[in-house]
Protein backbone atom coordinates (compact mmCIF):
# COMPACT_ATOMS: atom_id res chain seq x y z
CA UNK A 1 120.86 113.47 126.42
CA UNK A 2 117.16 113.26 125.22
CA UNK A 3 116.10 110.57 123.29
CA UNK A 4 114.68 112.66 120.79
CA UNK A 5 117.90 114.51 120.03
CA UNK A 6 118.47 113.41 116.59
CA UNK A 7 115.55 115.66 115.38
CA UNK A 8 117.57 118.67 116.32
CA UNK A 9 120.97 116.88 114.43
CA UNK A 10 118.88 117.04 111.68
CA UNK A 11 117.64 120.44 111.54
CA UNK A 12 113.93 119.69 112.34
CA UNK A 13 112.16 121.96 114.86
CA UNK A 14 109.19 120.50 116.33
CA UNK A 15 107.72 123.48 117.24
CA UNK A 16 108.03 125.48 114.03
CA UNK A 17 107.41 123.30 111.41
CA UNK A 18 106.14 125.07 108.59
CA UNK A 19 105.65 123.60 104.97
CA UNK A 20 108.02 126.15 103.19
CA UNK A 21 111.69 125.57 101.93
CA UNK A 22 113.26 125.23 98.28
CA UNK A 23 111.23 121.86 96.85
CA UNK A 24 108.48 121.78 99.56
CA UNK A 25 105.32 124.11 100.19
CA UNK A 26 102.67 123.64 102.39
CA UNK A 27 99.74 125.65 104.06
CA UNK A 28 97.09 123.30 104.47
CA UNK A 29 95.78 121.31 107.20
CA UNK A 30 98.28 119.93 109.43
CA UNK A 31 99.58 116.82 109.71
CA UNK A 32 100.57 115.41 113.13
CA UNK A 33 103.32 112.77 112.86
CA UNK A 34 103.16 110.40 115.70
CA UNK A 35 105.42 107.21 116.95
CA UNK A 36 103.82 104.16 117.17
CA UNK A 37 106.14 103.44 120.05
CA UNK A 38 104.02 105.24 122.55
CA UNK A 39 101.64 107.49 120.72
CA UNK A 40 102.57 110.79 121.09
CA UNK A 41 102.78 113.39 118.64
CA UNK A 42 106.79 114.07 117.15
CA UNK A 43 105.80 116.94 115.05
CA UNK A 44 102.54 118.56 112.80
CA UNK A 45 103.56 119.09 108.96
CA UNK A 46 101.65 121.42 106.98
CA UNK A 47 100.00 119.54 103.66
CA UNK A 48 99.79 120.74 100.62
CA UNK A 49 97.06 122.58 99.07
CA UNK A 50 95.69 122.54 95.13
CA UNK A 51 97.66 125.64 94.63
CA UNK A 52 101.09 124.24 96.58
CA UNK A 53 100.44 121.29 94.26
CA UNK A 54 100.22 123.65 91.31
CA UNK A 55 103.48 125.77 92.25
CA UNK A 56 105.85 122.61 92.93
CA UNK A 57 104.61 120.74 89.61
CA UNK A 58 105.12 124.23 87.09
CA UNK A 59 108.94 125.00 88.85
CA UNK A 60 109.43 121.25 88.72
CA UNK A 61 108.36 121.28 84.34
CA UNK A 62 110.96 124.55 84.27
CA UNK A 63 113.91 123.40 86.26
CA UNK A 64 113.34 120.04 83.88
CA UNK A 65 114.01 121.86 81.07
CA UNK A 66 117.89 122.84 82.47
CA UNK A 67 118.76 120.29 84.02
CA UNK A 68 117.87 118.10 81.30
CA UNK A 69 120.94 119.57 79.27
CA UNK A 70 123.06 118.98 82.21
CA UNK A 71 125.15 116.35 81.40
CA UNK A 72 124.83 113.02 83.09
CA UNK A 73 128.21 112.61 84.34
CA UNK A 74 127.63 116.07 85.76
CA UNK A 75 124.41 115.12 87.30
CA UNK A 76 125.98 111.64 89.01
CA UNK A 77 128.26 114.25 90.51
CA UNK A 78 125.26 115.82 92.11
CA UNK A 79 124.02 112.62 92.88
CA UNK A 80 127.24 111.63 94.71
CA UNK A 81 127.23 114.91 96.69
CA UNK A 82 123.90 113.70 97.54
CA UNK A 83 125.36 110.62 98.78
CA UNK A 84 128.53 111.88 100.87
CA UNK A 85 125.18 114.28 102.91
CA UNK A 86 122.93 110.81 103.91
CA UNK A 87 126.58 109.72 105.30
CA UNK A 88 126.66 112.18 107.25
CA UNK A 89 123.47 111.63 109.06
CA UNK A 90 123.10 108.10 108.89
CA UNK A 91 122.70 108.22 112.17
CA UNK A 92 119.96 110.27 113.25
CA UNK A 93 118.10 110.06 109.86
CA UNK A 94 118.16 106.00 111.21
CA UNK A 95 116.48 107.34 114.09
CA UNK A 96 114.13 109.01 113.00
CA UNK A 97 112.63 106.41 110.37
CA UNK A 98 112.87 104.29 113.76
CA UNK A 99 110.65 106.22 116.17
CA UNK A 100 108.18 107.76 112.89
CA UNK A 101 107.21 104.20 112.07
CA UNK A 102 108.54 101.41 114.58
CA UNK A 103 111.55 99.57 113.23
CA UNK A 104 114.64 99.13 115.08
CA UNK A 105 117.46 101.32 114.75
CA UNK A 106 119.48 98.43 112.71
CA UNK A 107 117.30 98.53 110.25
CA UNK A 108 116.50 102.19 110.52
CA UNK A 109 120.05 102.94 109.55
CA UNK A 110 120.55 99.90 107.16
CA UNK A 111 117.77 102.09 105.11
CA UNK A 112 119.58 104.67 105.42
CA UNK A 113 122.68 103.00 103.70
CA UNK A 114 120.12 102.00 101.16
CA UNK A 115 120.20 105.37 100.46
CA UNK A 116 123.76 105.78 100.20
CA UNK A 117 124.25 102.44 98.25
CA UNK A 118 122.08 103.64 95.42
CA UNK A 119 123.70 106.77 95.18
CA UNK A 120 126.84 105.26 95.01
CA UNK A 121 124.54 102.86 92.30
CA UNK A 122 123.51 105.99 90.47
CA UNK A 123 126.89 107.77 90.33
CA UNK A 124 128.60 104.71 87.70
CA UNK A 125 125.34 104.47 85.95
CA UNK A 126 125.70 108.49 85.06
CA UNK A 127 128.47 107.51 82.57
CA UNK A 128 126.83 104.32 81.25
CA UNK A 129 123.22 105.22 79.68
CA UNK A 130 123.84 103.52 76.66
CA UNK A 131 122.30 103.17 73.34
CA UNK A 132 123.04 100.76 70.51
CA UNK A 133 124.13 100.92 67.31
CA UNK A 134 122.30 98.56 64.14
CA UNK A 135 123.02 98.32 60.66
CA UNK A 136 120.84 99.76 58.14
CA UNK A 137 119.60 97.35 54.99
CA UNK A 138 120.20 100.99 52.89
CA UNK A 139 123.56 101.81 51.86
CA UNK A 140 125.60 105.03 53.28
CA UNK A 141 122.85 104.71 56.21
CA UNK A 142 123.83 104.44 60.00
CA UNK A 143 120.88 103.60 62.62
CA UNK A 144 121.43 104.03 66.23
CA UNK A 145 118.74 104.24 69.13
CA UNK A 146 119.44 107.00 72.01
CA UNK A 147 117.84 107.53 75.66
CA UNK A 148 116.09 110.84 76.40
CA UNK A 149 115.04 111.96 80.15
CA UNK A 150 110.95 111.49 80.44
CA UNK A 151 110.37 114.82 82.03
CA UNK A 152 108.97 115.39 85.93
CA UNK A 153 108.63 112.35 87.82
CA UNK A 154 106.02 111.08 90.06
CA UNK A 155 106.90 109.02 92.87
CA UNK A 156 104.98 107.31 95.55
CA UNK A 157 105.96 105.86 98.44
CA UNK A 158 104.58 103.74 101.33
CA UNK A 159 105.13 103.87 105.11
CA UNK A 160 107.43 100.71 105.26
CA UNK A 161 110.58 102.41 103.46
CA UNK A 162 109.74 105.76 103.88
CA UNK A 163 113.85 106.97 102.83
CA UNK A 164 115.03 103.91 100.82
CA UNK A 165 111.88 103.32 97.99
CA UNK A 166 112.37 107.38 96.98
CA UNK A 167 115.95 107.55 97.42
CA UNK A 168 115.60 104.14 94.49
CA UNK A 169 113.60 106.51 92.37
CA UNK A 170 115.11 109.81 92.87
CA UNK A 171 118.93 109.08 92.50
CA UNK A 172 118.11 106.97 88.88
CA UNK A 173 115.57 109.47 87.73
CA UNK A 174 117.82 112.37 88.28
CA UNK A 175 121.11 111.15 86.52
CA UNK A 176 118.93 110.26 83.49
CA UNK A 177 118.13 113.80 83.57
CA UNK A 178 114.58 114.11 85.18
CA UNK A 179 112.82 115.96 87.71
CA UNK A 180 110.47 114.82 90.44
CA UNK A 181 107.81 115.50 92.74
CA UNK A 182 107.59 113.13 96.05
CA UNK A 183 104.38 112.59 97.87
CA UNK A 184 105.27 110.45 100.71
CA UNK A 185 103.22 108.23 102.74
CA UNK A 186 101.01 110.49 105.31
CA UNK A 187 102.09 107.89 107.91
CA UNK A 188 105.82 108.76 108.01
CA UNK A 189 105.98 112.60 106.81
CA UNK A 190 108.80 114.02 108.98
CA UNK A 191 110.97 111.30 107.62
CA UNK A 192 110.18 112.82 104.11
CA UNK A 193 111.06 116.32 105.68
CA UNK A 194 114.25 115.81 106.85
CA UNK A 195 115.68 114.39 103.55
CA UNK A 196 114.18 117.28 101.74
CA UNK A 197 116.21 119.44 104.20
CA UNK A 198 119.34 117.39 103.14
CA UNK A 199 118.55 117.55 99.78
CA UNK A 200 118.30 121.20 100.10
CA UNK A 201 121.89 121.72 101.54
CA UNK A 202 123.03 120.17 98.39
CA UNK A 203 121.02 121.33 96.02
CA UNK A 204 120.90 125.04 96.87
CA UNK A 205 123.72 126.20 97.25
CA UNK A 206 124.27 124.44 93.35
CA UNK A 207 121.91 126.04 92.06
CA UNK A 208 119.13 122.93 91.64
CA UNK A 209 116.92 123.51 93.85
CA UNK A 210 113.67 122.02 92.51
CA UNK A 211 115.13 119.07 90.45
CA UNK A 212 113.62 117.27 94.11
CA UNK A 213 110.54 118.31 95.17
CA UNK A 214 108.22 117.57 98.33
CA UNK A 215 104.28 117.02 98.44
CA UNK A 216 102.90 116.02 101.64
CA UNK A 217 99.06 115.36 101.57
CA UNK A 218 96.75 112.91 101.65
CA UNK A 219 96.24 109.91 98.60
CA UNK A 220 92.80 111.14 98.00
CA UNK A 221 93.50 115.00 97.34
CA UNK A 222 97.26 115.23 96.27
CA UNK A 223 98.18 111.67 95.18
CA UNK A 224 94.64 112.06 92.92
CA UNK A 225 96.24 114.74 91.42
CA UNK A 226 99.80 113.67 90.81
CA UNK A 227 98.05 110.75 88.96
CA UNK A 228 95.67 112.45 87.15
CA UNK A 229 97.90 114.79 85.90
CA UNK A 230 99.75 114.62 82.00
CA UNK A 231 102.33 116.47 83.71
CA UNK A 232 103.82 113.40 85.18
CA UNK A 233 104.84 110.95 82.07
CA UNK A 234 105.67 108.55 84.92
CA UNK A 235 104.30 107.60 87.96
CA UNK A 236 106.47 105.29 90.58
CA UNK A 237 103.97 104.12 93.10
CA UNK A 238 104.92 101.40 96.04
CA UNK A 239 101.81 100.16 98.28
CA UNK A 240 98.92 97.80 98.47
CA UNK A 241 97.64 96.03 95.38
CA UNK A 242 94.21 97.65 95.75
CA UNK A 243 96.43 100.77 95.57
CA UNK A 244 98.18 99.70 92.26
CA UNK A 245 95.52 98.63 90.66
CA UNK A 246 94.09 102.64 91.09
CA UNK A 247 97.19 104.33 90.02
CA UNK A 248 97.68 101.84 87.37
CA UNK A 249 94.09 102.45 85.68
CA UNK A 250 94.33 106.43 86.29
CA UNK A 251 97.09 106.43 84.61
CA UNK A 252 96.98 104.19 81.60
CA UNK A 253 93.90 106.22 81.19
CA UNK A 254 95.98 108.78 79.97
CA UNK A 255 98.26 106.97 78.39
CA UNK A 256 101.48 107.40 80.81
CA UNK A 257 103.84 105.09 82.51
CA UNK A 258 103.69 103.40 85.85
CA UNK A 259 106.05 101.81 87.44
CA UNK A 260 104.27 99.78 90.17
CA UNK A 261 106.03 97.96 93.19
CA UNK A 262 102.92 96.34 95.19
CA UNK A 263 101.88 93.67 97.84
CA UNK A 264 103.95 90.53 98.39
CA UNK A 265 102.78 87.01 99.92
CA UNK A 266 106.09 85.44 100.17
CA UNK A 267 107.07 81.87 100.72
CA UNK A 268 110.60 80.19 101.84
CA UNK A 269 110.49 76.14 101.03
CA UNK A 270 112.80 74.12 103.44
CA UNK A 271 114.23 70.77 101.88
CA UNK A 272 114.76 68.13 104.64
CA UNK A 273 118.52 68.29 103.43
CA UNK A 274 118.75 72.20 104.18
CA UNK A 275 121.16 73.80 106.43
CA UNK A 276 118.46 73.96 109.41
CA UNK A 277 120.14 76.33 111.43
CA UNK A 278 120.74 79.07 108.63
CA UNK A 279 117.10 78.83 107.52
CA UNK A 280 115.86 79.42 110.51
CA UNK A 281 117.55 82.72 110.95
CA UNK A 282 116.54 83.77 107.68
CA UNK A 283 112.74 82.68 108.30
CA UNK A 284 113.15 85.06 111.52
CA UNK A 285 113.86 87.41 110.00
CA UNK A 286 111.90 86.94 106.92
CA UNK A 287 108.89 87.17 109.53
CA UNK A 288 109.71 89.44 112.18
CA UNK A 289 111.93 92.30 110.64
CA UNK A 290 110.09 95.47 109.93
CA UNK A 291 107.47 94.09 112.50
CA UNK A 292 106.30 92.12 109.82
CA UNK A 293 105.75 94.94 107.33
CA UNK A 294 108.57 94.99 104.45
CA UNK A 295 106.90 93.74 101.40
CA UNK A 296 109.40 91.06 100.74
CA UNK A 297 108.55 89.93 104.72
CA UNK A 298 108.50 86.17 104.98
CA UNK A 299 104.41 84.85 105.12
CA UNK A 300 104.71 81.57 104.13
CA UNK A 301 106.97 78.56 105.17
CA UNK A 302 106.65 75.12 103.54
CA UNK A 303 108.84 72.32 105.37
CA UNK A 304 109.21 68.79 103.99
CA UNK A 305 107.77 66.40 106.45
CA UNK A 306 110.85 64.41 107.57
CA UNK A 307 111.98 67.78 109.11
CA UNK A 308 108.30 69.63 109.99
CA UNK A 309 107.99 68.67 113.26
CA UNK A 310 111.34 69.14 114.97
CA UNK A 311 111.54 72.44 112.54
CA UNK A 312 108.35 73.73 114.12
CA UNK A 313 109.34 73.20 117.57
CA UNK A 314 112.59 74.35 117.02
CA UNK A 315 110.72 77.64 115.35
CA UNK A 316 108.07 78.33 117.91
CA UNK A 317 111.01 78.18 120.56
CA UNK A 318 112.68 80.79 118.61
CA UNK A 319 109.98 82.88 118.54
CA UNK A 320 109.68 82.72 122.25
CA UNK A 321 112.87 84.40 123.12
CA UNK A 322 112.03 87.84 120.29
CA UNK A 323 112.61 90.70 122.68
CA UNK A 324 109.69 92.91 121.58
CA UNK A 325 109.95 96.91 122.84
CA UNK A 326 111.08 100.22 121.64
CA UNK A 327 112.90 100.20 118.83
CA UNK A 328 115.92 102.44 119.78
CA UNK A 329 116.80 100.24 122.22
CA UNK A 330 120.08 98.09 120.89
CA UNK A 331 118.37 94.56 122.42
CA UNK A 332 115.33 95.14 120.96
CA UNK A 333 114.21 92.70 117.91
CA UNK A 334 111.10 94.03 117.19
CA UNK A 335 109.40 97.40 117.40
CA UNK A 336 105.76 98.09 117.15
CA UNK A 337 103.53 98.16 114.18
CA UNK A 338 102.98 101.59 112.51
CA UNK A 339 99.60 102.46 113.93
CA UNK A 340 96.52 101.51 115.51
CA UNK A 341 95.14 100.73 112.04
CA UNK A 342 98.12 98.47 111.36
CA UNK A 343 97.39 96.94 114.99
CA UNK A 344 93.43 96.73 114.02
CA UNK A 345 94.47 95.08 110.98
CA UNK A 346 96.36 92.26 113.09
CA UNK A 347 93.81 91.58 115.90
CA UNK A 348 91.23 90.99 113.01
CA UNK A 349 93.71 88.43 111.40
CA UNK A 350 94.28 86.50 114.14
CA UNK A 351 89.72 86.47 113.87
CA UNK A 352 89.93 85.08 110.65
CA UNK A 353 92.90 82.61 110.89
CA UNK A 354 91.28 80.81 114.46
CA UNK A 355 87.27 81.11 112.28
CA UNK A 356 89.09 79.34 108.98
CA UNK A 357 90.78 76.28 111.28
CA UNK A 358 94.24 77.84 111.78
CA UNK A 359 96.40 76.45 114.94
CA UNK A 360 98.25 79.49 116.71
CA UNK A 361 100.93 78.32 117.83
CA UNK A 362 102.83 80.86 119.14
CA UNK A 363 101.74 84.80 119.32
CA UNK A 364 97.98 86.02 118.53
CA UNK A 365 98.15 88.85 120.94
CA UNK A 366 98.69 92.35 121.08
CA UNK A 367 100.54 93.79 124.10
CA UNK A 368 98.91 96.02 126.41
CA UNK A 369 100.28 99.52 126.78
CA UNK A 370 100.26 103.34 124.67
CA UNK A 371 102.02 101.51 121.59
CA UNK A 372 101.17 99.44 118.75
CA UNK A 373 102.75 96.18 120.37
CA UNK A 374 101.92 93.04 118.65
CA UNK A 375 103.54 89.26 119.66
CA UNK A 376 104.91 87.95 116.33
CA UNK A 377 102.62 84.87 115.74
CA UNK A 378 103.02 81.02 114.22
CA UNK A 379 100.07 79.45 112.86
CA UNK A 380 100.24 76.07 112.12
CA UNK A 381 97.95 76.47 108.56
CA UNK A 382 96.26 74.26 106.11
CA UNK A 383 95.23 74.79 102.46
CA UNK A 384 91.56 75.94 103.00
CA UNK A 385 92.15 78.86 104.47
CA UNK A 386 91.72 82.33 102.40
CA UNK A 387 93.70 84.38 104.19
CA UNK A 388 96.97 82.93 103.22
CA UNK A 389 96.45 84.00 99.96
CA UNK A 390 96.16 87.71 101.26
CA UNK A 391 99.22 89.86 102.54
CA UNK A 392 98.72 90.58 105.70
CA UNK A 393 101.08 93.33 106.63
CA UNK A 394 101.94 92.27 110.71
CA UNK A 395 104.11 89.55 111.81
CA UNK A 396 102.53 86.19 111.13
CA UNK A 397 103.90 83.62 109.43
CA UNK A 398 101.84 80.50 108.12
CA UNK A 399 103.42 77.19 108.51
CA UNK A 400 102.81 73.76 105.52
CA UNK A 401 104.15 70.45 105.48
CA UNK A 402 104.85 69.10 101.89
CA UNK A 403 105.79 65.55 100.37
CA UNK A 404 107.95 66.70 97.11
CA UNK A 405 109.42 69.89 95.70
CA UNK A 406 106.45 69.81 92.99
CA UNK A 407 103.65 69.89 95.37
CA UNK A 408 105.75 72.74 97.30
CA UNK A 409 106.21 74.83 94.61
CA UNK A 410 102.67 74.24 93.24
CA UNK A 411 101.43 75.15 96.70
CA UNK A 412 103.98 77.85 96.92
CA UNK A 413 102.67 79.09 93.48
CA UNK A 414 99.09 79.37 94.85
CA UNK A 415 98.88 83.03 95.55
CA UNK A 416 97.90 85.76 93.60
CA UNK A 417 101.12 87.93 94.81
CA UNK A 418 104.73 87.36 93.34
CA UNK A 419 107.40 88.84 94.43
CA UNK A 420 110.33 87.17 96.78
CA UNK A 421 110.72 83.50 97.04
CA UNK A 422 113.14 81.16 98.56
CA UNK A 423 114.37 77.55 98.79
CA UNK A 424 116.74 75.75 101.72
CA UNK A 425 118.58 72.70 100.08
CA UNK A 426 122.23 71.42 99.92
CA UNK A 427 121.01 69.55 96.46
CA UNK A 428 121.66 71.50 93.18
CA UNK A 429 118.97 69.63 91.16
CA UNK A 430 116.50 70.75 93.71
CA UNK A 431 118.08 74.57 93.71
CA UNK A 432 117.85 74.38 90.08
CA UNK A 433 114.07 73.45 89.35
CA UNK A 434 113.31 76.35 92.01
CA UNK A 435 114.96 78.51 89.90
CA UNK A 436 113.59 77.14 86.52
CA UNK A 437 110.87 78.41 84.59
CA UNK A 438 108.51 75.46 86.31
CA UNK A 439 110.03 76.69 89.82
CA UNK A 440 109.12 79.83 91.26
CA UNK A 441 107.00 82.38 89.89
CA UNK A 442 108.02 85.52 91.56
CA UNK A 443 110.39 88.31 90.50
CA UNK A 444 113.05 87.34 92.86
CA UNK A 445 114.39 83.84 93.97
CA UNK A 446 116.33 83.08 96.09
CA UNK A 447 118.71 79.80 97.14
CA UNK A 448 120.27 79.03 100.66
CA UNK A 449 119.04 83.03 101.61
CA UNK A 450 115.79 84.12 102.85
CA UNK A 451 112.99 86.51 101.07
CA UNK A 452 113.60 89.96 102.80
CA UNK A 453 116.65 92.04 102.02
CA UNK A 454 117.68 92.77 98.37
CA UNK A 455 120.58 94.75 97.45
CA UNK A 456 121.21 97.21 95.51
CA UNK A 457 122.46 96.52 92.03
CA UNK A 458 120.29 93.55 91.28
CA UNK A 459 116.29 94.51 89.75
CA UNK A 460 113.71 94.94 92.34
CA UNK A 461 110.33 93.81 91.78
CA UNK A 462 107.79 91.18 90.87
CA UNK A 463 105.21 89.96 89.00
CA UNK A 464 101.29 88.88 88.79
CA UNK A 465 99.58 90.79 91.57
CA UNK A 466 102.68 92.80 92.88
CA UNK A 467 102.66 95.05 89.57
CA UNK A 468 105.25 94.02 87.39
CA UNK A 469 107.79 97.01 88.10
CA UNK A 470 111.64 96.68 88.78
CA UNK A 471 113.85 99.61 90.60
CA UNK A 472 117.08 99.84 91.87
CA UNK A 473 119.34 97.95 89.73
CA UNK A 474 120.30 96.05 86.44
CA UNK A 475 118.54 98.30 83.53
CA UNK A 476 115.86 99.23 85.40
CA UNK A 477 117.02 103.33 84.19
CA UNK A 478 115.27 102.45 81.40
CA UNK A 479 112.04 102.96 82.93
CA UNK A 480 113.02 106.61 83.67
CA UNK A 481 114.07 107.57 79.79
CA UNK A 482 112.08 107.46 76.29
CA UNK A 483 114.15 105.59 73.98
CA UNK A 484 114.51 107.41 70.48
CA UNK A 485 115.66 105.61 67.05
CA UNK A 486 117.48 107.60 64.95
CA UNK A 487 118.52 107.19 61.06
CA UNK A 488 121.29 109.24 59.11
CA UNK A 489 121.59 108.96 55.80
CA UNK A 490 125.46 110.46 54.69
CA UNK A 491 124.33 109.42 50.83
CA UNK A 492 123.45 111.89 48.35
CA UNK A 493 120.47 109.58 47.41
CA UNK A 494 117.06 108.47 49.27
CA UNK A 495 116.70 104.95 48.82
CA UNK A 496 113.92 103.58 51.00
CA UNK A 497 113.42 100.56 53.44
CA UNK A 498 112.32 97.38 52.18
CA UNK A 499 113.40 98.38 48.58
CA UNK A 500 110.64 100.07 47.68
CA UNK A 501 110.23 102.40 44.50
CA UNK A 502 108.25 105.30 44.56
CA UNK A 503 109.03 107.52 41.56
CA UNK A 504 107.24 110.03 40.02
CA UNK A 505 108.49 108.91 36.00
């Protein structure tokens, strides 16, 4: 059996990939999509031109305008047929997000049941978009306030989670009645392909094709225009800061909505009373899942001193024994990065952190050979250096001694980023100033668990530098709808708010 086979399970043709299919158009330039494992070309996708652009964006404004009146336990059914199809090819879609852009097949397919979680997430919140009801100050009055879909919906998405991060979007936007238009990351287009083609095999044969709709181009010519564009109300973007801050001002410019998910520089703070042995697993992983490139990945370590050294030695022994390779094989820990850029990125890193004092510890070296092999690298840091305040998107993980929980969380604190935190520590006074408003500034905090791998059901996002947005659970739908107040008077009179008179005798 060929280790490529799961392209065929899912219905992609390497040799005859053309851009056109209910939701997706393309006759552009192509687009070769290549794995980072060894460098050789999967497939070429055809982009999309101005006028593709123009032709997805008008069917996606009319098919709004029905499925809109659909209602939204009728649209979670949708959504769950949706659902029961990424089941089905959990397997190979795993794959596939594995060999595009280097993580292991674990965590290939635990995206994929991402996927199926927030479906599952989506389906329950179809009968539960609700509004509230207030009492007017005017008599025989009733006041109520009731969600409305937005309209079509842009959405973003970066190389990292090229299934999961739409699949957030999509499912939410569509029970709450909108449309959307997808422009993936250029670095991990097939991925994008083959969940339009499972999309379509729902969708078609119901009758809805173009409620989900594909763009594949570059950020400079089709994700200009997507942001640019009044036709999107919202725009979901997930990337770099520098990124956000682009989409953000285009489209405040206009006046729309964004909902930005950006760069994190996360931190995990071990207490010299934690459960050693489970934070190291989670700093591991933290560090060295996704190759380093998940934007909740673990950056930052602060370990009180009475533990720091042993910890460290414990750590960089750890690291040692990472079996680094390609991803689809079951003993592999860590796959490669996503490109040579990614890999360019990392060698001029490991420049800065030797030029600004950093001690490497462990790692600092990229592996010989066709892929984009990195060693996952320790450095033992200290407070001068810049480029701990960046996100560096590889796997290197900055090590800190502290004295007290206040100078760790102040240190912790430092960055400009804020998204995933964590603390180690059997004490609950210590668990409980983490989690205080003097604690931890990010958007997620964590206790006794490390900073990568949030579940479904629970908001996603964070705050200062990483945007402010929050997907996938809690009332994040609202993000999706425009909320409407709405008055009825049942009298025969017209009395006004705040008792005013306004009579013409």
């Amino acid at each position: 059996m060929s280790q490529l086979d799961f392209l065929s399970e899912l219905g992609i043709d390497s040799d005859n990939l053309g851009g056109y299919s209910s939701g997706w158009l393309g006759s552009g330039d192509n687009l070769e999509s290549t794995t980072p494992v060894d460098g050789s070309t999967i497939a070429s996708v055809k982009q999309c031109t101005t006028e593709n652009y123009n032709s997805i964006v008008s069917n996606s404004k009319k098919v709004f305008r029905k499925w809109r009146m659909e209602p939204a336990p009728k649209r979670g059914e949708v959504v769950r047929l949706l659902g029961e199809e990424f089941r089905k090819y959990k397997e190979p879609l795993g794959k596939l997000i594995s060999w595009e852009m280097g993580k292991i097949q674990a965590e290939g397919e635990g995206e994929v049941q991402e996927m199926i979680d927030i479906t599952d997430f989506a389906v329950g919140l179809s009968r539960q978009l609700y509004g509230k009801t207030m009492h007017s100050e005017r008599p025989l009055h009733r006041m109520y306030e009731q969600w409305h879909p937005l309209g079509n919906i842009g959405i973003i998405t970066a190389f990292n989670f090229p299934g999961a991060v739409w699949a957030w979007n999509a499912m939410i936007a569509a029970v709450c009645g909108n449309t959307m238009v997808w422009k993936p990351s250029s670095k991990t287009p097939l991925t994008a392909v083959a969940i339009q083609k499972i999309v379509n095999r729902v969708m078609e044969p119901l009758g809805w094709d173009g409620v989900m709709n594909l763009m594949i181009g570059r950020g400079r010519e089709v994700g200009d225009l997507m942001i640019n564009d009044r036709s999107f109300p919202l725009v979901s973007a997930t990337g770099s800061c520098d990124m956000g801050r682009k989409v953000g001002t285009a489209v405040s410019k206009r006046l729309g909505r964004s909902l930005l998910e950006l760069g994190g520089n996360n931190a995990i703070i071990v207490m010299d009373d934690a459960d050693i042995e489970m934070a190291m697993s989670a700093i591991l992983f933290g560090a060295v899942g996704t190759t380093g490139q998940r934007c909740t990945s673990t950056r930052r370590i602060f370990l009180q001193k009475g533990i720091a050294d042993k910890f460290t030695e414990k750590l960089t022994n750890t690291y040692k024994q990472v079996r680094i390779g390609n991803p689809l094989d079951s003993s592999t820990l860590m796959g490669p990065l996503v490109d040579t850029s990614a890999r360019d990125t990392y060698v001029q890193a490991i420049e800065t952190i030797k030029n600004e004092g950093g001690e490497i510890l462990y790692g600092g070296n990229i592996i010989d050979g066709d892929g984009c092999f990195v060693e996952p690298t320790l450095v033992q840091a200290n407070s001068e250096m810049s480029i701990v305040r960046e996100e560096t998107f590889a796997p290197i993980l900055y090590i800190f001694s502290f004295d007290d929980l206040d100078s760790a969380i102040d240190m912790h604190n430092s960055v400009d980023q804020g998204l995933s935190s964590s603390i180690f520590t059997s004490n609950v006074s210590a668990m409980e100033e983490f989690l205080s408003h003097r604690g931890s500034d990010c958007g997620i905090a964590n206790v006794n668990i490390g900073t990568s791998g949030a579940e479904i059901g629970g908001a996603f996002g964070g705050e200062k530098d990483t945007g402010g947005g929050r997907e996938a659970g809690s009332d994040s739908w609202k993000v999706y709808m425009r909320r409407q107040t709405n008055t009825i008077n049942w009298s025969s009179n017209l009395p006004l708010a705040q008792g005013i008179e306004f009579n013409l005798d």
